[in-house]
PDB file of N, CA and C in Angstrom:
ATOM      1  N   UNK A   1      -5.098 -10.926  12.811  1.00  0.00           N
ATOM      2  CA  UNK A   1      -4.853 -12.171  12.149  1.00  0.00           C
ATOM      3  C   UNK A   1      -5.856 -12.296  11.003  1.00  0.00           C
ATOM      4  N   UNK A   2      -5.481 -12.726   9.575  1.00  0.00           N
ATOM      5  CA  UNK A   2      -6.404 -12.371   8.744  1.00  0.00           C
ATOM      6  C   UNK A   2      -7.252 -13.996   8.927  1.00  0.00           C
ATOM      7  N   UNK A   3      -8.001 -14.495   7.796  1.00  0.00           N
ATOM      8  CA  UNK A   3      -8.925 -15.569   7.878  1.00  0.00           C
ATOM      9  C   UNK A   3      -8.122 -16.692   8.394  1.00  0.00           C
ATOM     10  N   UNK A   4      -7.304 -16.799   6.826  1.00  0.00           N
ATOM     11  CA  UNK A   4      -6.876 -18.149   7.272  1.00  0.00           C
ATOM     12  C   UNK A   4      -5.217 -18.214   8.198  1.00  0.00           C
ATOM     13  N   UNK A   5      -5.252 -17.668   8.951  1.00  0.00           N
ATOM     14  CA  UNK A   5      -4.204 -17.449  10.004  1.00  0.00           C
ATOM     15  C   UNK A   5      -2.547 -16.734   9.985  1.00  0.00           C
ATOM     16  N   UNK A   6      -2.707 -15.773   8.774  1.00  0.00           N
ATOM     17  CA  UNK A   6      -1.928 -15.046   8.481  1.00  0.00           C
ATOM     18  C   UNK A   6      -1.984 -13.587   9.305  1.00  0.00           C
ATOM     19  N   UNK A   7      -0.764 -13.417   9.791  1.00  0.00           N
ATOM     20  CA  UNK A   7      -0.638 -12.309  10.171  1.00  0.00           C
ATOM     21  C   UNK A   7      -0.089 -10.908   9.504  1.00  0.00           C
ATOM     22  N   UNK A   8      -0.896  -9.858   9.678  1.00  0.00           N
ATOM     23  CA  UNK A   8      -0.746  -8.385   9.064  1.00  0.00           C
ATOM     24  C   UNK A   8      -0.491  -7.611   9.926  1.00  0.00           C
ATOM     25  N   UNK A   9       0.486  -6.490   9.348  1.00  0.00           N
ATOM     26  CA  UNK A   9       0.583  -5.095  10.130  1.00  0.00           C
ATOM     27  C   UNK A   9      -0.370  -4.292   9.509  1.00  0.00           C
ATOM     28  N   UNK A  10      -0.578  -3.298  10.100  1.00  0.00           N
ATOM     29  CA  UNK A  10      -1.522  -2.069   9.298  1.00  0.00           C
ATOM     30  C   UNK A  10      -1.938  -1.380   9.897  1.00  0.00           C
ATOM     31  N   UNK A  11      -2.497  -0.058   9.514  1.00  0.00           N
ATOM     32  CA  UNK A  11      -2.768   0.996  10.617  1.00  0.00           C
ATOM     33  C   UNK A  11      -4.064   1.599   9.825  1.00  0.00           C
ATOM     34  N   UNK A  12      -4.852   1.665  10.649  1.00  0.00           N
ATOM     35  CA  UNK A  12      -6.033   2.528  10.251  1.00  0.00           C
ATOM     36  C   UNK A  12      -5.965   4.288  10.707  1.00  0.00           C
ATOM     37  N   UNK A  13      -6.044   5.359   9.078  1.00  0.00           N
ATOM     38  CA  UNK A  13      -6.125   6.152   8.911  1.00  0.00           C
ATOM     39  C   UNK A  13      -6.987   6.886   8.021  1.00  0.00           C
ATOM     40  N   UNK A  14      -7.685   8.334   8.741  1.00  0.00           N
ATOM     41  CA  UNK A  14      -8.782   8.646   8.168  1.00  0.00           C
ATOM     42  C   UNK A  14      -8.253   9.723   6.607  1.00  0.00           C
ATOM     43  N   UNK A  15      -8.699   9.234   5.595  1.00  0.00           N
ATOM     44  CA  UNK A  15      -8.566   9.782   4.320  1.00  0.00           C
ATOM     45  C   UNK A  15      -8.969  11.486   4.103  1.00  0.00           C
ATOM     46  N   UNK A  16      -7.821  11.885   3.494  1.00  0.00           N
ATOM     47  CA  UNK A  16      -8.167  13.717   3.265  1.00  0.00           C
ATOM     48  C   UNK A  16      -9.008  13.488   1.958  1.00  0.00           C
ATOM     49  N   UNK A  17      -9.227  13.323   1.386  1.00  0.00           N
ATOM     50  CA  UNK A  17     -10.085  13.251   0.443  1.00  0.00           C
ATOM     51  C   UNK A  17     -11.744  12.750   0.839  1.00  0.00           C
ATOM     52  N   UNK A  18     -11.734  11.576   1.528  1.00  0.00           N
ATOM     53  CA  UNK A  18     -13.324  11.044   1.710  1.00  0.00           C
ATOM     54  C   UNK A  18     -13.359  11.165   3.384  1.00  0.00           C
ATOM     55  N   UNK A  19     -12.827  11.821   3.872  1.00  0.00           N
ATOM     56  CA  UNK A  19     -12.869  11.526   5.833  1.00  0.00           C
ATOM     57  C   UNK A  19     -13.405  10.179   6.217  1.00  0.00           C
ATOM     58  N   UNK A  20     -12.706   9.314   5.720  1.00  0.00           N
ATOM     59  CA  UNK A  20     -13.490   7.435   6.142  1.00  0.00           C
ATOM     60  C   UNK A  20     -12.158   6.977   6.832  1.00  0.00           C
ATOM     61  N   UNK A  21     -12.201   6.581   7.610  1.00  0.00           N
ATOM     62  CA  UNK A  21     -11.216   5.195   7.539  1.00  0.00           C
ATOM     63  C   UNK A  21     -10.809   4.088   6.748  1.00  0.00           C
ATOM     64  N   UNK A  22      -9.796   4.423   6.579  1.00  0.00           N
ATOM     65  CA  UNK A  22      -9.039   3.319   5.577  1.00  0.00           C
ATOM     66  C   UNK A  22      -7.934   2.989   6.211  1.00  0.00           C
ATOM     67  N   UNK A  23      -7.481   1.454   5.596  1.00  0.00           N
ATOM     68  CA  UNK A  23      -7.204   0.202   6.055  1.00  0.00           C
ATOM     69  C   UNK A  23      -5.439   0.170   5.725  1.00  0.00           C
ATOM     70  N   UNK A  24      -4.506   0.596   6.005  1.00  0.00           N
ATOM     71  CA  UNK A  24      -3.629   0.489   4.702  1.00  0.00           C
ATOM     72  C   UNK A  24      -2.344  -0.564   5.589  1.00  0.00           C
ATOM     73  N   UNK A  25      -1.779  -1.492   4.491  1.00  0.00           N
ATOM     74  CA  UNK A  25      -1.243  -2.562   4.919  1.00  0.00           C
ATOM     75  C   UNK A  25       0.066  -2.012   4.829  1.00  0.00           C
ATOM     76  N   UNK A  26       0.961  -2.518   5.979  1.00  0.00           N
ATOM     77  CA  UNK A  26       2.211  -2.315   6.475  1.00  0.00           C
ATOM     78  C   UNK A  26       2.926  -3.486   5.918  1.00  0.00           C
ATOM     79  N   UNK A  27       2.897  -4.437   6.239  1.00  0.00           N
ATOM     80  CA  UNK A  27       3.019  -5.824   5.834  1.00  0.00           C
ATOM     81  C   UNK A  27       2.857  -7.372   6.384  1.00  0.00           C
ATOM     82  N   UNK A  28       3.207  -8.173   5.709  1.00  0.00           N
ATOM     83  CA  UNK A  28       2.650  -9.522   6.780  1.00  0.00           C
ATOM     84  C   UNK A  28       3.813  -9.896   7.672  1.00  0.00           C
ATOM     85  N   UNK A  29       3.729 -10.703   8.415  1.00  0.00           N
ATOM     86  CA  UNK A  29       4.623 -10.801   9.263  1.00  0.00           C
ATOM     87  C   UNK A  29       4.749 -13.043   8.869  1.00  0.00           C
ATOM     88  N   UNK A  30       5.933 -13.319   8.773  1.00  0.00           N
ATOM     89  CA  UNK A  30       7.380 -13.168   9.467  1.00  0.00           C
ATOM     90  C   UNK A  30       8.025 -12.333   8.159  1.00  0.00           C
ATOM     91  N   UNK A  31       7.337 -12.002   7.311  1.00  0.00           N
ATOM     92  CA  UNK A  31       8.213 -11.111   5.648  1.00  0.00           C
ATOM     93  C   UNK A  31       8.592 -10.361   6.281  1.00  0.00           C
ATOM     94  N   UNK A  32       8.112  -9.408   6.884  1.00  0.00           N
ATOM     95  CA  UNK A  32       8.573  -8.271   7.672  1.00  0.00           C
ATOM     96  C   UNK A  32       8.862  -8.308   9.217  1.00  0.00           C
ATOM     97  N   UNK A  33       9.538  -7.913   9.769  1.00  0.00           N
ATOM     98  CA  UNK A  33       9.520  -7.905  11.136  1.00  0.00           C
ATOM     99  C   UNK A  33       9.035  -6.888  11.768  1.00  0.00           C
ATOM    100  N   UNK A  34       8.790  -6.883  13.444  1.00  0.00           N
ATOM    101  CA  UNK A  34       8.308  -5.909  14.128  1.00  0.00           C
ATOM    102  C   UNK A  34       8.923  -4.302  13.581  1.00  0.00           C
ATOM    103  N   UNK A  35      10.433  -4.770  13.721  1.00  0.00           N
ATOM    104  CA  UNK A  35      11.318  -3.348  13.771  1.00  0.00           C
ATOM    105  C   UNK A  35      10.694  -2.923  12.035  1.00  0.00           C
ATOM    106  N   UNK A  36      10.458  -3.791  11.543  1.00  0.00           N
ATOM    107  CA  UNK A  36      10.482  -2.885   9.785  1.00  0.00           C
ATOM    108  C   UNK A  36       8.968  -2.276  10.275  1.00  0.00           C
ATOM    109  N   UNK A  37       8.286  -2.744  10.780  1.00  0.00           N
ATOM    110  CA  UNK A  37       6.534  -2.855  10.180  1.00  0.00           C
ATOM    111  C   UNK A  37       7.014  -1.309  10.953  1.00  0.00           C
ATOM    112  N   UNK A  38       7.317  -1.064  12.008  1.00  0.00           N
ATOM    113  CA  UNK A  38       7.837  -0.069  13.278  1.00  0.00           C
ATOM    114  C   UNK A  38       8.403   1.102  12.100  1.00  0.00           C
ATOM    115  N   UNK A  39       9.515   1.049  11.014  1.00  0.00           N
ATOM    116  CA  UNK A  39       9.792   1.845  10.453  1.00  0.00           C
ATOM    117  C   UNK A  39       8.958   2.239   9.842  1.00  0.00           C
ATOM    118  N   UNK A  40       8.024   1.635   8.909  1.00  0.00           N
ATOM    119  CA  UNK A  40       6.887   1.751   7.807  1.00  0.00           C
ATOM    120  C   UNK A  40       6.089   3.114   8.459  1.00  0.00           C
ATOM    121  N   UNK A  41       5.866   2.399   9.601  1.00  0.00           N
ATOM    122  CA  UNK A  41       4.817   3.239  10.426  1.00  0.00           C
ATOM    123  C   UNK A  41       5.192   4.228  10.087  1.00  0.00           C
ATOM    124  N   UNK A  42       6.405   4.573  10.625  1.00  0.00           N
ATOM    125  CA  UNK A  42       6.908   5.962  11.240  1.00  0.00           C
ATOM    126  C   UNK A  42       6.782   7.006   9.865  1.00  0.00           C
ATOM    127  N   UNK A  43       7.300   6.298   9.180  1.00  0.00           N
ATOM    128  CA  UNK A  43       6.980   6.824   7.449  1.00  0.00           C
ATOM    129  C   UNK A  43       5.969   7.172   6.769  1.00  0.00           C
ATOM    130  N   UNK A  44       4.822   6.270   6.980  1.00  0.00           N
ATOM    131  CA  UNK A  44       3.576   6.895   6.976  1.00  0.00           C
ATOM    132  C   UNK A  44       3.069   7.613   8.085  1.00  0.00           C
ATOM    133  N   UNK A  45       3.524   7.753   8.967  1.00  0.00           N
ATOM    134  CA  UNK A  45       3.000   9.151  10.156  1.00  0.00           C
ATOM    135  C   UNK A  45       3.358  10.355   9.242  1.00  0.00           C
ATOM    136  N   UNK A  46       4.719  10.623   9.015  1.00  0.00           N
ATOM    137  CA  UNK A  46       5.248  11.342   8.330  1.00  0.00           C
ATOM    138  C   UNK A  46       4.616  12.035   7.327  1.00  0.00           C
ATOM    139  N   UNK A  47       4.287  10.983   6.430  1.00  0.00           N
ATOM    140  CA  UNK A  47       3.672  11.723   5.253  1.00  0.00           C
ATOM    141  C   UNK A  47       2.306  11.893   5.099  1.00  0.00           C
ATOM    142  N   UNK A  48       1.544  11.277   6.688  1.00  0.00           N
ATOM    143  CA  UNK A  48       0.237  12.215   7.037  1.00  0.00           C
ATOM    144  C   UNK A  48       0.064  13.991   7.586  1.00  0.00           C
ATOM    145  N   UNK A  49       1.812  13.713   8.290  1.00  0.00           N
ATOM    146  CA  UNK A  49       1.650  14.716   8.914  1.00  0.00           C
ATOM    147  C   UNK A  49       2.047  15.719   7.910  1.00  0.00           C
ATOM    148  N   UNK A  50       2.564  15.623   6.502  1.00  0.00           N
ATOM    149  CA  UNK A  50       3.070  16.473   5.497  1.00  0.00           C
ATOM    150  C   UNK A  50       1.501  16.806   4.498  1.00  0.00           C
ATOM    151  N   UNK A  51       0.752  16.174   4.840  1.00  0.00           N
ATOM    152  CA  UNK A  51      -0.849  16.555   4.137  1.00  0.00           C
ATOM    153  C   UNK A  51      -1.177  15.574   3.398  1.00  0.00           C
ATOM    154  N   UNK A  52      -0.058  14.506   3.436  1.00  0.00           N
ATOM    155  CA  UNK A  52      -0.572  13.819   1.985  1.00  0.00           C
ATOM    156  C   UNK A  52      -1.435  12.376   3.059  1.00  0.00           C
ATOM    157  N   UNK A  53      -2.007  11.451   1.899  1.00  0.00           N
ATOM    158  CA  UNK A  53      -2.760  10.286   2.292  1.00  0.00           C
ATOM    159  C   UNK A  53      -1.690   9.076   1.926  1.00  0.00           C
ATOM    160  N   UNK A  54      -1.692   8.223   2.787  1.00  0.00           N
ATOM    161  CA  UNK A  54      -0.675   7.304   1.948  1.00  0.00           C
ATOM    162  C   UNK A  54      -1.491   6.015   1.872  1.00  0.00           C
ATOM    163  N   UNK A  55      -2.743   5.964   1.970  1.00  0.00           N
ATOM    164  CA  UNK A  55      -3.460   5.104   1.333  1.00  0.00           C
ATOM    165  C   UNK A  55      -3.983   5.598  -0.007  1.00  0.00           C
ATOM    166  N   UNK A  56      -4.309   6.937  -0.288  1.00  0.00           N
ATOM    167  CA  UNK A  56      -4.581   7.332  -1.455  1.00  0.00           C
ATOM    168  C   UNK A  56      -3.101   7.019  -2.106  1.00  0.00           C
ATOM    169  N   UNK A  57      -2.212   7.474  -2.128  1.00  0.00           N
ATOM    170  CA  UNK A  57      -0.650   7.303  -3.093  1.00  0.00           C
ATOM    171  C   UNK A  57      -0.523   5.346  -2.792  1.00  0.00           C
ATOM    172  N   UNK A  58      -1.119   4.765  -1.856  1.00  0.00           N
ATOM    173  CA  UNK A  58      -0.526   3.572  -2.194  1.00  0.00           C
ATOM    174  C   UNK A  58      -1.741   2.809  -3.352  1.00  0.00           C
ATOM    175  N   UNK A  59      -2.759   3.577  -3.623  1.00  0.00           N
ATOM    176  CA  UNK A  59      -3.632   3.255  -4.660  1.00  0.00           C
ATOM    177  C   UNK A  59      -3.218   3.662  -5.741  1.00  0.00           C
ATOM    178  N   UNK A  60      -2.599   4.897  -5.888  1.00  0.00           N
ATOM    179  CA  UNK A  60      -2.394   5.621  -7.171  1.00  0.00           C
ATOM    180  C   UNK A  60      -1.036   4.548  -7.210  1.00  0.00           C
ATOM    181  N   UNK A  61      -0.037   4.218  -6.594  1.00  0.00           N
ATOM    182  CA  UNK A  61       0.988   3.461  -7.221  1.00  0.00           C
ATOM    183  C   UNK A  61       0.776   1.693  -8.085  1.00  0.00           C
ATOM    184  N   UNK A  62      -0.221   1.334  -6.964  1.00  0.00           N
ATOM    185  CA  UNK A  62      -0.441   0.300  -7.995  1.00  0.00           C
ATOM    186  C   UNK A  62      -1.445   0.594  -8.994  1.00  0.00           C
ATOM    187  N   UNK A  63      -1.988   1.336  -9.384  1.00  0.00           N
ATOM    188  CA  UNK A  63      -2.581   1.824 -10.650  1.00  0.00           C
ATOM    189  C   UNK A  63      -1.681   1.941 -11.306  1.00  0.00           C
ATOM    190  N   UNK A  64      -0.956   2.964 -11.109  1.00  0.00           N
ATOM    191  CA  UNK A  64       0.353   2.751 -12.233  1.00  0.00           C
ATOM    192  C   UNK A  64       0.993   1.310 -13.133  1.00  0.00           C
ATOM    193  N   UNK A  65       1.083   0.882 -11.460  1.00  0.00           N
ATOM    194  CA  UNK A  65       1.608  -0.539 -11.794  1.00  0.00           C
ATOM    195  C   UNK A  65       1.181  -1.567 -12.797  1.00  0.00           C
ATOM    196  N   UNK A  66      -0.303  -1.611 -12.391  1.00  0.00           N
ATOM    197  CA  UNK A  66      -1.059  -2.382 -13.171  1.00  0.00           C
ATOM    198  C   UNK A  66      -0.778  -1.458 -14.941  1.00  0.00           C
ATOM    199  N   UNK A  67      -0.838  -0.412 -14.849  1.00  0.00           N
ATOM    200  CA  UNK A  67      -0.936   0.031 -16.088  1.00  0.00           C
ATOM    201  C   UNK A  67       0.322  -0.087 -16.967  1.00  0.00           C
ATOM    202  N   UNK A  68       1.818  -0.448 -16.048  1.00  0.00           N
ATOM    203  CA  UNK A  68       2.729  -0.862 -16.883  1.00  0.00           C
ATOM    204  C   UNK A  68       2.591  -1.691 -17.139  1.00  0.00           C
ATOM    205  N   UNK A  69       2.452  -2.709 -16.638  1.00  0.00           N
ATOM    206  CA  UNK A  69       2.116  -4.159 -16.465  1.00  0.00           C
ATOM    207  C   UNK A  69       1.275  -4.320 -18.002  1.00  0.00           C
ATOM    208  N   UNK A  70       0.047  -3.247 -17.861  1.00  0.00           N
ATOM    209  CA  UNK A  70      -0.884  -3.770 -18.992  1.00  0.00           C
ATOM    210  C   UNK A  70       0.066  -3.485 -20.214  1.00  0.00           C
ATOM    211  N   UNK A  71       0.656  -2.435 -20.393  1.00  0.00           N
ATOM    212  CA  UNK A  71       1.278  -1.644 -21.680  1.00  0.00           C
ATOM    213  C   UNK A  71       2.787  -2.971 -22.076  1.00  0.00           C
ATOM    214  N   UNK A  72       2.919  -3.141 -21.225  1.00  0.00           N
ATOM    215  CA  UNK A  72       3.879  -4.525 -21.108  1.00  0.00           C
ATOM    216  C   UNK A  72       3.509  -5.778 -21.838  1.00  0.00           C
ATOM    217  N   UNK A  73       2.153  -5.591 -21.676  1.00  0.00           N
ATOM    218  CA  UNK A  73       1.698  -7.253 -22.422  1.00  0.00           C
ATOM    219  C   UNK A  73       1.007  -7.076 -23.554  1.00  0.00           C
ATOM    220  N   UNK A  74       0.928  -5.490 -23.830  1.00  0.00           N
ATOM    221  CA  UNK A  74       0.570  -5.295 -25.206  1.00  0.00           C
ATOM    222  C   UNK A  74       1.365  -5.232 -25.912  1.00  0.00           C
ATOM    223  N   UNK A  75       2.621  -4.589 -25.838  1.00  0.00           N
ATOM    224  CA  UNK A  75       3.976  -4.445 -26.943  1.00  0.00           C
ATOM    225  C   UNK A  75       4.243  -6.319 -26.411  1.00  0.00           C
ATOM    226  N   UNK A  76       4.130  -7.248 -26.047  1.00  0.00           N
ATOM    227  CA  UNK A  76       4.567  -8.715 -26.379  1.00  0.00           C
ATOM    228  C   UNK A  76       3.913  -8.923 -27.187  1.00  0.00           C
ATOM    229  N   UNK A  77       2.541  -8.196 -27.164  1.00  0.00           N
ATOM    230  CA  UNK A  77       1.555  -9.066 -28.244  1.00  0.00           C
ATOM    231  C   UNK A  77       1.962  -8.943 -29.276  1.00  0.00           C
ATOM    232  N   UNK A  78       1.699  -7.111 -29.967  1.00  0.00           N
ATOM    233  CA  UNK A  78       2.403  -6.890 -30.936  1.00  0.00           C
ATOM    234  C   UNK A  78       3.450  -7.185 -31.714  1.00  0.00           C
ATOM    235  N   UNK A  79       4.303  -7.329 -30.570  1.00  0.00           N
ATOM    236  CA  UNK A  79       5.401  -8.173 -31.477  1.00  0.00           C
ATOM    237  C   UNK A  79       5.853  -9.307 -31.838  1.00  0.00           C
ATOM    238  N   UNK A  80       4.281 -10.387 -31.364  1.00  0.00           N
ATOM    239  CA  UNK A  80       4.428 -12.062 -31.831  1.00  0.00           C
ATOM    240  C   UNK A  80       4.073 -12.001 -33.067  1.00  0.00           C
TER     241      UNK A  80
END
């Protein structure tokens, strides 16, 4: 249950890159339900067990994100 009484899924997994534990969020709950948070999982088992990190790729995606995002509000500028 986070602070102020929200509930999270998430699973703690140790990183191929830094061997730490990291935190990575499944989702909150009632947005998601048991059975989805249950699929998520299974999906990220998956693509631990394929070598990759899916807390590292869920960092590298919102990096991206943010970086369209930024390139997004520069061509508005430009073109006021």
């Amino acid at each position: 249950m986070g602070l102020a009484g929200s509930k999270l899924f998430s699973i703690g997994i140790t990183s191929l890159t830094t061997s730490k534990l990291v935190k990575v969020k499944i989702g909150n709950y009632p947005e998601n339900t048991l059975a989805e948070a249950r699929l998520k999982l299974q999906k990220l088992k998956q693509l631990r067990r394929r070598g990759r990190c899916p807390a590292t790729e869920a960092r590298e995606q919102k990096q991206q994100e943010r970086e369209q995002e930024q390139e997004l509000k520069q061509e508005r500028l430009e073109s006021v």
